[in-house]
N, C-alpha and C. Protein backbone atom coordinates (compact mmCIF):
# COMPACT_ATOMS: atom_id res chain seq x y z
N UNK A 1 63.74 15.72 -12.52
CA UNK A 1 64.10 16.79 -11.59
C UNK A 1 63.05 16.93 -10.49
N UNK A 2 61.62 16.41 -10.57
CA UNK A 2 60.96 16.80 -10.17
C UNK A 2 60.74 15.50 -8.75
N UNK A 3 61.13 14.45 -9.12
CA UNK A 3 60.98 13.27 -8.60
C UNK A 3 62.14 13.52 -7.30
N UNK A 4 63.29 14.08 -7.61
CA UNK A 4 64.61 14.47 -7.19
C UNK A 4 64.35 14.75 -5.69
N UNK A 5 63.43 15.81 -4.95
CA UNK A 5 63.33 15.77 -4.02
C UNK A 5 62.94 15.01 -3.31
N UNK A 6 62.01 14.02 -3.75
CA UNK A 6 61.30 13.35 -2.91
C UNK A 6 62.28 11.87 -2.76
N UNK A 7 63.10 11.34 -3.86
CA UNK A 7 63.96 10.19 -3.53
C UNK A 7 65.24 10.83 -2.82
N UNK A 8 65.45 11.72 -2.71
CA UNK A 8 67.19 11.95 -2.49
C UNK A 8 67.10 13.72 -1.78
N UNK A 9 66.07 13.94 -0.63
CA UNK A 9 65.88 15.62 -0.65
C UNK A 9 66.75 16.09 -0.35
N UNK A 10 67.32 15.60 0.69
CA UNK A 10 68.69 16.57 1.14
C UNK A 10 69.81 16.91 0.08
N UNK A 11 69.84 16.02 -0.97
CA UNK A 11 71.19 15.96 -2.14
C UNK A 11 69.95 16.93 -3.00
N UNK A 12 68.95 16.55 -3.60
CA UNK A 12 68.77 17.31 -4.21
C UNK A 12 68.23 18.89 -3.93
N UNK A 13 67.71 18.99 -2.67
CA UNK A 13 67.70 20.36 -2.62
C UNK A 13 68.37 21.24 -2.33
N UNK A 14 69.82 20.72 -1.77
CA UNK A 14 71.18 21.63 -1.83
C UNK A 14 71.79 21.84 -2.89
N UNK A 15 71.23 20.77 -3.99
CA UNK A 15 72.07 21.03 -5.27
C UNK A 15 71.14 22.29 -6.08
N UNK A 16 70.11 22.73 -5.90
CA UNK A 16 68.99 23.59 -6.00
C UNK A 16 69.25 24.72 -5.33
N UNK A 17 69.50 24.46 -4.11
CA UNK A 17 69.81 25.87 -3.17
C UNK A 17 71.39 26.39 -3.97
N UNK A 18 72.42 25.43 -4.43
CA UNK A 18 73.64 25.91 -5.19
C UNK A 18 73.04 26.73 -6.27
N UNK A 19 72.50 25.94 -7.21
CA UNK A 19 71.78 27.06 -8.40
C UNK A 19 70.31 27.07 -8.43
N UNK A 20 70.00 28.36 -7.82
CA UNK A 20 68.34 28.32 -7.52
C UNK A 20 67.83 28.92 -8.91
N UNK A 21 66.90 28.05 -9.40
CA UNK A 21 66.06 28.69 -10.16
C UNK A 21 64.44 28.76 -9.98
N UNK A 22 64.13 30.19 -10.40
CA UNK A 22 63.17 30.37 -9.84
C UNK A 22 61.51 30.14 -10.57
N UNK A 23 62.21 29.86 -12.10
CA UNK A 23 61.56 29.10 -12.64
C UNK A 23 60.67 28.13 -12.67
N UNK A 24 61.63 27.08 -12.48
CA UNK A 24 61.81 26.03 -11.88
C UNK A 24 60.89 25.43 -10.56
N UNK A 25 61.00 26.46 -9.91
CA UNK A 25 60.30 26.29 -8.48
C UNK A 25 58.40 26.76 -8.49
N UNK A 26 58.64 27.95 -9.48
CA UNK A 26 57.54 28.48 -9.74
C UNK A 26 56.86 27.56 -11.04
N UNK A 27 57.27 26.72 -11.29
CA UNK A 27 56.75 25.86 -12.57
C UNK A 27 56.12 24.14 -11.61
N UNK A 28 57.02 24.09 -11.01
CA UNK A 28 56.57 22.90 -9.75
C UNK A 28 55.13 23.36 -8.96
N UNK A 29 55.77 24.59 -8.59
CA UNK A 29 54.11 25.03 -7.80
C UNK A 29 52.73 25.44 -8.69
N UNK A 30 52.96 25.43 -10.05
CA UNK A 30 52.00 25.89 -10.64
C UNK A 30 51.31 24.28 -11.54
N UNK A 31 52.43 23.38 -11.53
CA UNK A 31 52.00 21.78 -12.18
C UNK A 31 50.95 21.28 -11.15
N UNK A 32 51.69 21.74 -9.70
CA UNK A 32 51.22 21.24 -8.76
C UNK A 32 50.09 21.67 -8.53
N UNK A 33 49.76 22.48 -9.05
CA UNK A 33 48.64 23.35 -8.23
C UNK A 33 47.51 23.10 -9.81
N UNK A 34 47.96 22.58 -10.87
CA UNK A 34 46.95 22.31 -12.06
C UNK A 34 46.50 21.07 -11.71
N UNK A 35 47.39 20.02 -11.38
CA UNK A 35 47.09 18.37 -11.08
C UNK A 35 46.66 18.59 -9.68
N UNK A 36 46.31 19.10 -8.78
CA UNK A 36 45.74 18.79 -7.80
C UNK A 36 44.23 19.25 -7.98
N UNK A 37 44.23 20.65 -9.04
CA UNK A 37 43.15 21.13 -9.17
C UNK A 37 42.12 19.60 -10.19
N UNK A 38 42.85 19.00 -11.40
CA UNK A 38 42.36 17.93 -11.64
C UNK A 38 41.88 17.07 -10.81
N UNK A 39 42.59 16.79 -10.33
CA UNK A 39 41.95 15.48 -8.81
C UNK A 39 40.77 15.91 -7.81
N UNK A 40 41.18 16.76 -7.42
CA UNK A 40 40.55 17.61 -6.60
C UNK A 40 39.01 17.66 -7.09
N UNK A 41 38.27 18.19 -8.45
CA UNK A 41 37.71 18.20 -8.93
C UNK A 41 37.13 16.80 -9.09
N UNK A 42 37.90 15.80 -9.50
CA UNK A 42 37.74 14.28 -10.02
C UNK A 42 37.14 13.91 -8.68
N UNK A 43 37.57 14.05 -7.21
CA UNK A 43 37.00 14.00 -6.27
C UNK A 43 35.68 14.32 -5.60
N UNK A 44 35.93 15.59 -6.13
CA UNK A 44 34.14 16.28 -6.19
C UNK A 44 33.13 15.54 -6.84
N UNK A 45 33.80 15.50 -7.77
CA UNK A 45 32.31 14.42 -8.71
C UNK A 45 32.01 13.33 -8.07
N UNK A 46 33.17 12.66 -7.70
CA UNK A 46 32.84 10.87 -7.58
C UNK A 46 32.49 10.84 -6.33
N UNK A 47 32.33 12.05 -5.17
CA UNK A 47 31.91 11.63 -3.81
C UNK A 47 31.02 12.49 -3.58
N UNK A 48 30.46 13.22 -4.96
CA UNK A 48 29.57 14.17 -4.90
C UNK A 48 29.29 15.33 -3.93
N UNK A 49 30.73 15.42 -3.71
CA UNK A 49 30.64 16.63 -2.95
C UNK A 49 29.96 18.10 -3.34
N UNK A 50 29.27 18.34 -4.07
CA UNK A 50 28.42 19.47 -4.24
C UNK A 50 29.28 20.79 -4.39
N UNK A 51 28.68 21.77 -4.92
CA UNK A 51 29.09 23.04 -5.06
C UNK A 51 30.35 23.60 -4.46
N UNK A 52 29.93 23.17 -3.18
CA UNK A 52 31.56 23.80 -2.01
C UNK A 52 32.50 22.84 -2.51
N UNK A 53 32.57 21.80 -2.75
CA UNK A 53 33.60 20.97 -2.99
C UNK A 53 34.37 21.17 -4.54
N UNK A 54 33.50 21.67 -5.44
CA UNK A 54 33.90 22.10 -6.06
C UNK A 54 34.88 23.56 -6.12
N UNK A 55 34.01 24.85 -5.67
CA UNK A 55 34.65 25.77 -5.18
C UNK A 55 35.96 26.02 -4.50
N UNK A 56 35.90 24.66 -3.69
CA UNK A 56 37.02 24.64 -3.03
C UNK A 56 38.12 23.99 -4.14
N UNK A 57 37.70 23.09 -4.80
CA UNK A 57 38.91 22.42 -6.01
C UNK A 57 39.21 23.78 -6.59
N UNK A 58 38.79 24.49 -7.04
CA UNK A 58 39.14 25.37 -8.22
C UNK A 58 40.15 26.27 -7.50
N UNK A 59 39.46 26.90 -5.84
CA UNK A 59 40.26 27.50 -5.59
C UNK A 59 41.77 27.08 -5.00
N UNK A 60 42.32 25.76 -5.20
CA UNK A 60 43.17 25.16 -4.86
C UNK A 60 44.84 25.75 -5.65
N UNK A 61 44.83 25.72 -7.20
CA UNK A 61 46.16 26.20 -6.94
C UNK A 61 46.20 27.72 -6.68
N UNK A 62 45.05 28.53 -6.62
CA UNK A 62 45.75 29.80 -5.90
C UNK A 62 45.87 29.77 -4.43
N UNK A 63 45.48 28.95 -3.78
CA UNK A 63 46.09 29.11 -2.43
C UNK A 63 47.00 28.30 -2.24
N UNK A 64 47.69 27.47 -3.31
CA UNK A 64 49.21 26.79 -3.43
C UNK A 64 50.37 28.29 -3.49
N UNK A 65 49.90 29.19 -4.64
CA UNK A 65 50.47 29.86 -5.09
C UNK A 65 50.47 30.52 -3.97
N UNK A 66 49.26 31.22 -3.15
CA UNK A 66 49.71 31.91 -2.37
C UNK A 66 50.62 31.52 -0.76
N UNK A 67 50.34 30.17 -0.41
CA UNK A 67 51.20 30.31 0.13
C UNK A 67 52.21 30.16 0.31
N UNK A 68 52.48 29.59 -1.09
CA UNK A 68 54.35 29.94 -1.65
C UNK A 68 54.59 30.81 -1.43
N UNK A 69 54.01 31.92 -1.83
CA UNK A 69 54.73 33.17 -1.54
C UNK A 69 54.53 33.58 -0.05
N UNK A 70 53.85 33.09 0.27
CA UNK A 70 53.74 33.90 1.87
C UNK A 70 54.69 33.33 2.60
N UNK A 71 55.36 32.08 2.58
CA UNK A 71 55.68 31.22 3.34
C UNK A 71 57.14 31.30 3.01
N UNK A 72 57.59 32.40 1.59
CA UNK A 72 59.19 32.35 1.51
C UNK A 72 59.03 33.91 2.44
N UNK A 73 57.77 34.86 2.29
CA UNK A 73 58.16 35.85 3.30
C UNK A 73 58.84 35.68 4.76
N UNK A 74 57.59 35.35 5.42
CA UNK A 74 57.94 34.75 6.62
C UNK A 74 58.75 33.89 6.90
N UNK A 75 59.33 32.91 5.77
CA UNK A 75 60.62 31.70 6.52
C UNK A 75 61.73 33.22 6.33
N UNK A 76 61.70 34.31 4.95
CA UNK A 76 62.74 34.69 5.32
C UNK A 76 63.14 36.13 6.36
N UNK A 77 61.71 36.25 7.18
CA UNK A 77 62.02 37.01 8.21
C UNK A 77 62.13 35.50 9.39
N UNK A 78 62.06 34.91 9.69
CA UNK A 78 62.69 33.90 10.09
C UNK A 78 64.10 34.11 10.67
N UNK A 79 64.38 33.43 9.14
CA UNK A 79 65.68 33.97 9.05
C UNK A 79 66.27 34.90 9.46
N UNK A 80 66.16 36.14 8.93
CA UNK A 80 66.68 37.20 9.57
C UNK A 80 66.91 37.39 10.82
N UNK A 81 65.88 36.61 12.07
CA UNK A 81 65.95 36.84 13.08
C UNK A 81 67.08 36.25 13.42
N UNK A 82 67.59 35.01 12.81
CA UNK A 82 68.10 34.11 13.51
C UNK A 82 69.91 34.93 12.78
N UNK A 83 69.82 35.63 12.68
CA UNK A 83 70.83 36.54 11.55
C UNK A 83 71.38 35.97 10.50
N UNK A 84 70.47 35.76 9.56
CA UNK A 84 71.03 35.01 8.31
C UNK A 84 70.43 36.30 7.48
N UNK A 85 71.16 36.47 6.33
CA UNK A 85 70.72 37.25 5.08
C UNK A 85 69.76 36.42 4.64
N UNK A 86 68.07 37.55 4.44
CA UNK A 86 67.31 36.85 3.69
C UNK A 86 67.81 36.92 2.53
N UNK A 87 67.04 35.14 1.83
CA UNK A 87 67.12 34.83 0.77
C UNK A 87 66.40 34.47 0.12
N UNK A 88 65.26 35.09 -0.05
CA UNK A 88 63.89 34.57 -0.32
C UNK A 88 63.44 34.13 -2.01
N UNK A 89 64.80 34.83 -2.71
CA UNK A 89 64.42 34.29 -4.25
C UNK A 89 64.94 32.96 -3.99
N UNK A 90 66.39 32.77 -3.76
CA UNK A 90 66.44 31.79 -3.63
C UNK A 90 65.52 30.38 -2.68
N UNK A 91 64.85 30.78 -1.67
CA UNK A 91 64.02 29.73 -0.82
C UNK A 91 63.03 29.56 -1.55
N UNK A 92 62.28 30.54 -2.52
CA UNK A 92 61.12 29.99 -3.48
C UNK A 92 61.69 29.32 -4.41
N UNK A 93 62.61 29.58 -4.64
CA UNK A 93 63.14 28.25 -5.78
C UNK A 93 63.51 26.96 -5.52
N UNK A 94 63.98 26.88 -4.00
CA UNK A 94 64.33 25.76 -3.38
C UNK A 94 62.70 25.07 -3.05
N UNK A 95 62.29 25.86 -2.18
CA UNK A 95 61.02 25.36 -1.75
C UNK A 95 60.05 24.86 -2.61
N UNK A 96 59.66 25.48 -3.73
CA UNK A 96 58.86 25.50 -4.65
C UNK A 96 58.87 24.05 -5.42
N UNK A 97 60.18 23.13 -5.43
CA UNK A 97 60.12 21.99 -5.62
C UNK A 97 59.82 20.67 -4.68
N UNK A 98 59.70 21.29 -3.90
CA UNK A 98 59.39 19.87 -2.50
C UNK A 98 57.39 20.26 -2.84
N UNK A 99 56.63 21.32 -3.37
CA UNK A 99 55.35 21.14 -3.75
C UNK A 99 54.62 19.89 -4.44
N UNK A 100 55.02 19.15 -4.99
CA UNK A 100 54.39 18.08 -5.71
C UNK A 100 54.10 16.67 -5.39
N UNK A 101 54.87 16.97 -3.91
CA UNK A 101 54.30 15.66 -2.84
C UNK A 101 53.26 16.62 -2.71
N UNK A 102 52.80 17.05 -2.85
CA UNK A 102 51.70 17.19 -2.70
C UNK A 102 49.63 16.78 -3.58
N UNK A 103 50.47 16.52 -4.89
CA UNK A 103 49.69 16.25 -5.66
C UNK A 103 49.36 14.36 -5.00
N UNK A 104 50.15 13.51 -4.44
CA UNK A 104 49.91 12.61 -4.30
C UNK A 104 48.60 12.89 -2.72
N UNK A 105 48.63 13.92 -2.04
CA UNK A 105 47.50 14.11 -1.04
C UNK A 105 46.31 14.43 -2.18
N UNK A 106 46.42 14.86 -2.80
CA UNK A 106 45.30 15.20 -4.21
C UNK A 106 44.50 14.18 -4.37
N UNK A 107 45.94 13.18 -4.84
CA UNK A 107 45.24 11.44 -5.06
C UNK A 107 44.93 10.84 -3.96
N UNK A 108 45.27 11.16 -3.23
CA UNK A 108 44.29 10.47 -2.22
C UNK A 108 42.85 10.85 -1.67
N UNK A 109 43.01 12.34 -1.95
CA UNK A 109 41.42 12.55 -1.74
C UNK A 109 40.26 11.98 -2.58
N UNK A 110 40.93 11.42 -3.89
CA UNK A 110 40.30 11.36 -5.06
C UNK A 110 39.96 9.43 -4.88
N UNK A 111 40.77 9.12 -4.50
CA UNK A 111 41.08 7.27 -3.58
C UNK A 111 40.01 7.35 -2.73
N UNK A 112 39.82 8.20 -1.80
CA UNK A 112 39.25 8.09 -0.67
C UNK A 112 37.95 8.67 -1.24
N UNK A 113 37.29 9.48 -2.21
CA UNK A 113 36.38 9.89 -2.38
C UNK A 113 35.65 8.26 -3.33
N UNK A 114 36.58 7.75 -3.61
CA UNK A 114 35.79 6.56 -4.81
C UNK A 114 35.89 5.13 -3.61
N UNK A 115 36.34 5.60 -2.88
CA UNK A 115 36.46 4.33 -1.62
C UNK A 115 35.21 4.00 -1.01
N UNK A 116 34.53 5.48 -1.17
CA UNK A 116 32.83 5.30 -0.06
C UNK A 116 32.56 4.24 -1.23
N UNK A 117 32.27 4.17 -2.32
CA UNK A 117 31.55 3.24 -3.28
C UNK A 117 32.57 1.76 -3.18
N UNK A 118 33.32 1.81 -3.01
CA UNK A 118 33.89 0.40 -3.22
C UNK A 118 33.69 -0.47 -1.45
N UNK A 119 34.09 -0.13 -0.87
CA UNK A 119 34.18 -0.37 0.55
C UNK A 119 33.73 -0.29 1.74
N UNK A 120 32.82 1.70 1.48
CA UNK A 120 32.04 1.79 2.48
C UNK A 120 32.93 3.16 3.79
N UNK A 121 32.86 3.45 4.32
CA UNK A 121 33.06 4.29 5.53
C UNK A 121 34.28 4.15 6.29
N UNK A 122 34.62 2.33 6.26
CA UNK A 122 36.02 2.24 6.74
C UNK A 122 36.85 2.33 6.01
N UNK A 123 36.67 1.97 4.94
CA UNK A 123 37.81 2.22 3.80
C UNK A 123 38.13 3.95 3.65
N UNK A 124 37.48 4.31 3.36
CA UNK A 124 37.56 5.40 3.08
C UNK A 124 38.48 6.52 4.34
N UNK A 125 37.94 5.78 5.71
CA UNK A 125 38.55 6.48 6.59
C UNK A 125 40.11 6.46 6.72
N UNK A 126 40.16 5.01 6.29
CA UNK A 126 41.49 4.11 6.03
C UNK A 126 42.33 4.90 5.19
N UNK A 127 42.17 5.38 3.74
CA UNK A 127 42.61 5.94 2.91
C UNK A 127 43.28 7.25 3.60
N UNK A 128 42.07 7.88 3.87
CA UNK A 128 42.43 9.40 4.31
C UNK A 128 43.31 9.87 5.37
N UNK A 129 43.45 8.32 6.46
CA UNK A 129 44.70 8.62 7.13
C UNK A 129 46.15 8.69 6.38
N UNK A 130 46.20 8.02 5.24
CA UNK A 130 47.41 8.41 4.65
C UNK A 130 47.78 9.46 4.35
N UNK A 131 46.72 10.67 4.48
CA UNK A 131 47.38 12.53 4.11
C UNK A 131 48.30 12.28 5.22
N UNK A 132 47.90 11.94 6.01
CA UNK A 132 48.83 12.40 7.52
C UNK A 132 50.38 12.48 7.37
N UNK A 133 50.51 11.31 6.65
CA UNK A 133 51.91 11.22 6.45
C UNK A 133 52.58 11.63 5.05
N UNK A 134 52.11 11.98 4.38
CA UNK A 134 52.26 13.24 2.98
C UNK A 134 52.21 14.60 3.77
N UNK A 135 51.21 15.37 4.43
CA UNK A 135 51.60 16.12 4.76
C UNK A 135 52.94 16.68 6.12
N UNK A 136 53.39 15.52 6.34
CA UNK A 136 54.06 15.28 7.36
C UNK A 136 55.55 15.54 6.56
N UNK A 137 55.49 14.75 5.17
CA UNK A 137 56.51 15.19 4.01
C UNK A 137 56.99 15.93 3.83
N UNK A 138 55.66 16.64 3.35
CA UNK A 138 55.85 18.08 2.31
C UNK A 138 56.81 19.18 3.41
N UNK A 139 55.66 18.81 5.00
CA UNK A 139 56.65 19.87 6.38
C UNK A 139 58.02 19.68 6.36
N UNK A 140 58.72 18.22 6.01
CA UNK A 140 59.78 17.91 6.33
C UNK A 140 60.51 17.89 5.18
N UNK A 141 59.94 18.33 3.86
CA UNK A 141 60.73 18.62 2.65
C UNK A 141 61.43 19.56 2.82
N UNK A 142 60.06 21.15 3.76
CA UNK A 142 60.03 22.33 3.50
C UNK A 142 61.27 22.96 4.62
N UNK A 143 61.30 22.09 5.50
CA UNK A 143 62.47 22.32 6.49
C UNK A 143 63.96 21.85 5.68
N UNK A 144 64.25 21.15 5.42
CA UNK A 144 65.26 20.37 4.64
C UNK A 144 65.71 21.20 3.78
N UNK A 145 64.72 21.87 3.09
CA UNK A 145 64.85 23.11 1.85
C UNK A 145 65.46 24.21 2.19
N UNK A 146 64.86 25.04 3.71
CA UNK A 146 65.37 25.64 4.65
C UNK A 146 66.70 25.90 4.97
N UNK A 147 67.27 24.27 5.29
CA UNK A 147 68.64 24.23 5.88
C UNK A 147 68.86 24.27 4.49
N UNK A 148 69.17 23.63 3.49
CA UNK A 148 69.85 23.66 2.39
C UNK A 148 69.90 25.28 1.84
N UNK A 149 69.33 26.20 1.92
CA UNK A 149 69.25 27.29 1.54
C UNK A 149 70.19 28.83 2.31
N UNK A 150 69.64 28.10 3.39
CA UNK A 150 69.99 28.94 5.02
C UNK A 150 71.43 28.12 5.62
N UNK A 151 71.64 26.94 5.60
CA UNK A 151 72.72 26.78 6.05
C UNK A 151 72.35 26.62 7.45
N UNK A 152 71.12 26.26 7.99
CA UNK A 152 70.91 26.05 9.65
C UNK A 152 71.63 24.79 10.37
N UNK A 153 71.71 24.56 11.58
CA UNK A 153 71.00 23.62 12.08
C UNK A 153 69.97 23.19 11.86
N UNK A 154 69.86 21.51 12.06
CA UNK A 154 68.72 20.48 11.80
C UNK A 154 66.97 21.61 12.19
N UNK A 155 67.26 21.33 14.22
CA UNK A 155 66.18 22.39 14.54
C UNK A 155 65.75 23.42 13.87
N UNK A 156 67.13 24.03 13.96
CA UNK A 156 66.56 25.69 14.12
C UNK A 156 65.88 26.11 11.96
N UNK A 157 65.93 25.03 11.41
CA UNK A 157 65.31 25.03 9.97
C UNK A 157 64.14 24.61 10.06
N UNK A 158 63.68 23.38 11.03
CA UNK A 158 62.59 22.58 11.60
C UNK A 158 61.89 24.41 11.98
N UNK A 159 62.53 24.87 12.87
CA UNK A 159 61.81 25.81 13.42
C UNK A 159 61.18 27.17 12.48
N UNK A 160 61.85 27.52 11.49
CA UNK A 160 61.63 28.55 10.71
C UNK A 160 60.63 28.05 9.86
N UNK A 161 61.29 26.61 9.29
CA UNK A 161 59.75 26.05 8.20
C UNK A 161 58.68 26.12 8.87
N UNK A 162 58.58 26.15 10.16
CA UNK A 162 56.86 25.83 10.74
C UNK A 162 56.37 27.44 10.56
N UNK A 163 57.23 28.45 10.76
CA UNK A 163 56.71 29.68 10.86
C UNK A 163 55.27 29.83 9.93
N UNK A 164 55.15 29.28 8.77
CA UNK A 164 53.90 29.56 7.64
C UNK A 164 52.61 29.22 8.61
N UNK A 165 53.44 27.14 8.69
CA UNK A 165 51.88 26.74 9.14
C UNK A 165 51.74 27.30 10.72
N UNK A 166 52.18 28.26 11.48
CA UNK A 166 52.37 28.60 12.67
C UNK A 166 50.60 29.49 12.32
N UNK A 167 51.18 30.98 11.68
CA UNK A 167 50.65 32.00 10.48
C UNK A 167 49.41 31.29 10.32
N UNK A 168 49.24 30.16 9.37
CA UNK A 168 47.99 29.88 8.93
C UNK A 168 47.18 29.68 9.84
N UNK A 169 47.62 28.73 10.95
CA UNK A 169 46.90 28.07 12.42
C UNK A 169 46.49 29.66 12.99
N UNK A 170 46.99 30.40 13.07
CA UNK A 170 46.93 31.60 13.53
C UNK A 170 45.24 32.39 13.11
N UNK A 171 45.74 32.05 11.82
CA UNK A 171 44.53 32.96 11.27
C UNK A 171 43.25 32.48 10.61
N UNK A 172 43.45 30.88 10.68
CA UNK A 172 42.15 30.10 10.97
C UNK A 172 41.65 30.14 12.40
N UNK A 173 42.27 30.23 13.40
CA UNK A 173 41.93 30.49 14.65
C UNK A 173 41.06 31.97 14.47
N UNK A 174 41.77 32.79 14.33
CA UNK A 174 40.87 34.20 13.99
C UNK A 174 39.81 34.07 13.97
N UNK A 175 39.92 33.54 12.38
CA UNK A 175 38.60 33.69 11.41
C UNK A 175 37.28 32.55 12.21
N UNK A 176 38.04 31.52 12.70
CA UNK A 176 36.67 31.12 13.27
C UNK A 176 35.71 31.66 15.23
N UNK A 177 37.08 32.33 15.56
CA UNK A 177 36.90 33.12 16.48
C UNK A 177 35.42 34.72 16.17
N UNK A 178 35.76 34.81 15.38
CA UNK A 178 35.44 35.78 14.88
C UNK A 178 34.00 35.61 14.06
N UNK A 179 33.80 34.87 13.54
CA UNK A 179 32.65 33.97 12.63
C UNK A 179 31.52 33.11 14.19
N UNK A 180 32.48 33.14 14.70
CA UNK A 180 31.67 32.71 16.18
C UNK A 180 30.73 33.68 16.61
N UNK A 181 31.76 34.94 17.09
CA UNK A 181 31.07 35.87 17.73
C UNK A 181 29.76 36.61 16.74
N UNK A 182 30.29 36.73 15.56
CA UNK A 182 28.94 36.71 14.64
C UNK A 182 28.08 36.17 14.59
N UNK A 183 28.25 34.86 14.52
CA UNK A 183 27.11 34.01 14.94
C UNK A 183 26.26 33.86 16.13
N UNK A 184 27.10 34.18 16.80
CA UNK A 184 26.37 34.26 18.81
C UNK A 184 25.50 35.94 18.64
N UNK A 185 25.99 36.61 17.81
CA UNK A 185 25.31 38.19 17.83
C UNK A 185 24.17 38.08 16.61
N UNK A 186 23.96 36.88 16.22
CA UNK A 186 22.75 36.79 15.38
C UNK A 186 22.93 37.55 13.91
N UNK A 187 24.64 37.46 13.52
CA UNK A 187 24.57 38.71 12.58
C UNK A 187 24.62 37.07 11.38
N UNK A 188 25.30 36.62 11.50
CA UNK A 188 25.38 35.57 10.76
C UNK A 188 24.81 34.29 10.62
């Protein structure tokens, strides 16, 4: 079931959006978010990324989790705009299974962290361009999930899935806006 989206997404995530379970979706994001935390970690060690790198593994499936949930809010005010009844139990159940392409960006950090030792600097750089196109996936799972749920047009699902990473870009912009001016005022 889990493989389902990623060979066949459009069949299988309409057959998901027919009977959403939310289970289901919430059990994908939480595998996902244990096996990435494994790798993630496995990564830390072997490229010795230090303390932050660790910190950052651990805190990995709660910011899976959270922005599952943030991201069925906002796709389903999205929605709404576009006048569709939100459906947001159902879009976390849909959505929640296109998460586990994600564990393969996991493995690659974990590839690319054991690459400095095998290869050296190009390899490694080599490796890490492959997120590009996993996370390029997971965007184009999360739209796909969208229409299957919502019933859109191609676009206008393209357009609502971006709403999260719109949000996130948003408020990493902030935060380093903001962490700036602290820093320029000597507070930080």
């Amino acid at each position: 079931m889990i493989a389902l989206p990623v060979i066949h997404p459009r069949r299988a995530l309409s057959a998901a959006a027919a009977r959403p379970s939310g289970a289901a979706g919430a059990t994908a994001v939480v595998i996902t978010g244990v096996l990435s935390l494994g790798l993630e970690l496995s990564a830390a060690v072997v490229g010795n990324g230090g303390s932050a790198a660790v910190i950052l593994s651990i805190a990995v499936p709660v910011m899976l989790v959270v922005f599952w949930l943030a991201s069925g809010l906002l796709v389903s005010a999205g929605a709404r705009l576009m006048g569709r009844a939100p459906q947001r139990r159902a879009l976390l159940a849909v959505s929640g299974l296109t998460f586990p392409v994600l564990v393969l960006y996991a493995a690659i950090a974990l590839v690319q962290a054991a690459s400095l030792h095998w290869g050296g600097d190009a390899l490694s750089i080599g490796v890490g361009l492959l997120a590009f196109p996993v996370v390029c996936w997971f965007v184009a799972l999360n739209a796909v999930a969208v229409r299957a749920v919502y019933d859109l047009p191609a676009l206008s699902a393209v357009a609502i899935a971006l709403i999260p990473y719109a949000a996130l870009s948003g408020a990493l912009l902030l935060l380093v806006v903001v962490l700036s001016a602290l820093h320029a005022a000597g507070v930080v």
